[in-house]
Protein backbone atom coordinates (compact mmCIF):
# COMPACT_ATOMS: atom_id res chain seq x y z
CA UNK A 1 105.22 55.96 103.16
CA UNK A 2 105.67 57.88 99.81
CA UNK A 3 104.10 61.07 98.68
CA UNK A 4 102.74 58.50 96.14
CA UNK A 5 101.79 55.59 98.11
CA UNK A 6 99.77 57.84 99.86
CA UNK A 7 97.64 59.35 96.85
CA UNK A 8 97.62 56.07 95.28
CA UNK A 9 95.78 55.20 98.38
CA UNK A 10 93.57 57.92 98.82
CA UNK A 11 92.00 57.32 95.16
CA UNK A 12 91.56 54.14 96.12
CA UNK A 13 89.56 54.83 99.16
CA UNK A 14 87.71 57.74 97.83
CA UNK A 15 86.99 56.65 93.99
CA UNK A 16 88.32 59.98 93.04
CA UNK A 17 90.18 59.89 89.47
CA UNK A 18 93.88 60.74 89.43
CA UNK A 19 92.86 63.49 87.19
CA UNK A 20 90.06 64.80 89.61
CA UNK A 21 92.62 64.42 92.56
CA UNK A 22 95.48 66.77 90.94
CA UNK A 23 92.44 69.29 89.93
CA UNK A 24 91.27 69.78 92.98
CA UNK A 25 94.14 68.78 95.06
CA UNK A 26 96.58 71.63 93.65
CA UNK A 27 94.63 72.67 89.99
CA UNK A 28 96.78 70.48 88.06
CA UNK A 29 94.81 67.46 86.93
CA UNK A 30 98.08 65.86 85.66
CA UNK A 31 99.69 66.12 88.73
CA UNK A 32 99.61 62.30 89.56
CA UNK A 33 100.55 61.12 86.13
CA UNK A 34 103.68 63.40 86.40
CA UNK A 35 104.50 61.91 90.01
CA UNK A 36 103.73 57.97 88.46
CA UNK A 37 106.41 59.71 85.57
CA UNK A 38 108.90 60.46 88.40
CA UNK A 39 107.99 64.30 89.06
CA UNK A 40 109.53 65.57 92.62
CA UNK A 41 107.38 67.95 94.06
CA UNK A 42 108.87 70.90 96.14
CA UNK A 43 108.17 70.50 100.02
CA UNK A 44 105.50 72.76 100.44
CA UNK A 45 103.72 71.06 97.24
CA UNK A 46 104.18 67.73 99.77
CA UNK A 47 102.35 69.90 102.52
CA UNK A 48 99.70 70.94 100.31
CA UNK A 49 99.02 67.88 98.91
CA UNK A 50 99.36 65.82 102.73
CA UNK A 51 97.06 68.80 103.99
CA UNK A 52 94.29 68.05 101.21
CA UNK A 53 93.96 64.32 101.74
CA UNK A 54 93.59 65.04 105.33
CA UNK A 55 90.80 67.43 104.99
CA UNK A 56 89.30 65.09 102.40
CA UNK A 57 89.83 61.78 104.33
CA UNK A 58 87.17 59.70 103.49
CA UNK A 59 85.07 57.93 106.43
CA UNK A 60 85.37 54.51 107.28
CA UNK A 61 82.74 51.89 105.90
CA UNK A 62 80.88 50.08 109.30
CA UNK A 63 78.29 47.67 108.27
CA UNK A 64 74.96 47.08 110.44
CA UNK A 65 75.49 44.23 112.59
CA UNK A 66 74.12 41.06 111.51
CA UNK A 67 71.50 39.02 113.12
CA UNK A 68 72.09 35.51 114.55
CA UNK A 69 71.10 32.95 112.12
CA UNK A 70 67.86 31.68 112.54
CA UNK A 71 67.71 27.96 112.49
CA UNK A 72 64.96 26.15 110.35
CA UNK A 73 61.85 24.93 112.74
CA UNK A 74 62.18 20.74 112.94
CA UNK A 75 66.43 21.25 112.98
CA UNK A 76 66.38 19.69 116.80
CA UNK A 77 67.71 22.97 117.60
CA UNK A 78 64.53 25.35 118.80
């Protein structure tokens, strides 16, 4: 998966801004418009940039279980 790819889908998860990510990511808030542009980070800007999203991973979502539906009293079903 791309450097990209991979931010692209960590602001998706999160609802963090492009802007906000680059900021606090590296302290470049245009850091993901340059890499949409076609900017090739250095390998240890990769690193630093893999390392943040995996400290800042957000949890998964789990919903509360639902209950079984209750059927209506008279249904021929109680």
């Amino acid at each position: 998966m791309t450097l990209l790819r991979e931010i692209e889908l960590y602001l998706r998860a999160s609802g963090t801004s492009a802007t906000r990510f680059g900021r606090e990511a590296l302290g470049d808030p245009r850091l993901v418009h340059d890499l949409r542009a076609g900017r090739e980070p250095r390998a240890a800007t990769v690193a630093r940039i893999r390392a943040f999203i995996a400290a800042h991973r957000p949890a998964p979502v789990t919903l509360p279980a639902q209950p079984a539906p209750r059927t209506p009293p008279g249904s021929g079903r109680d």
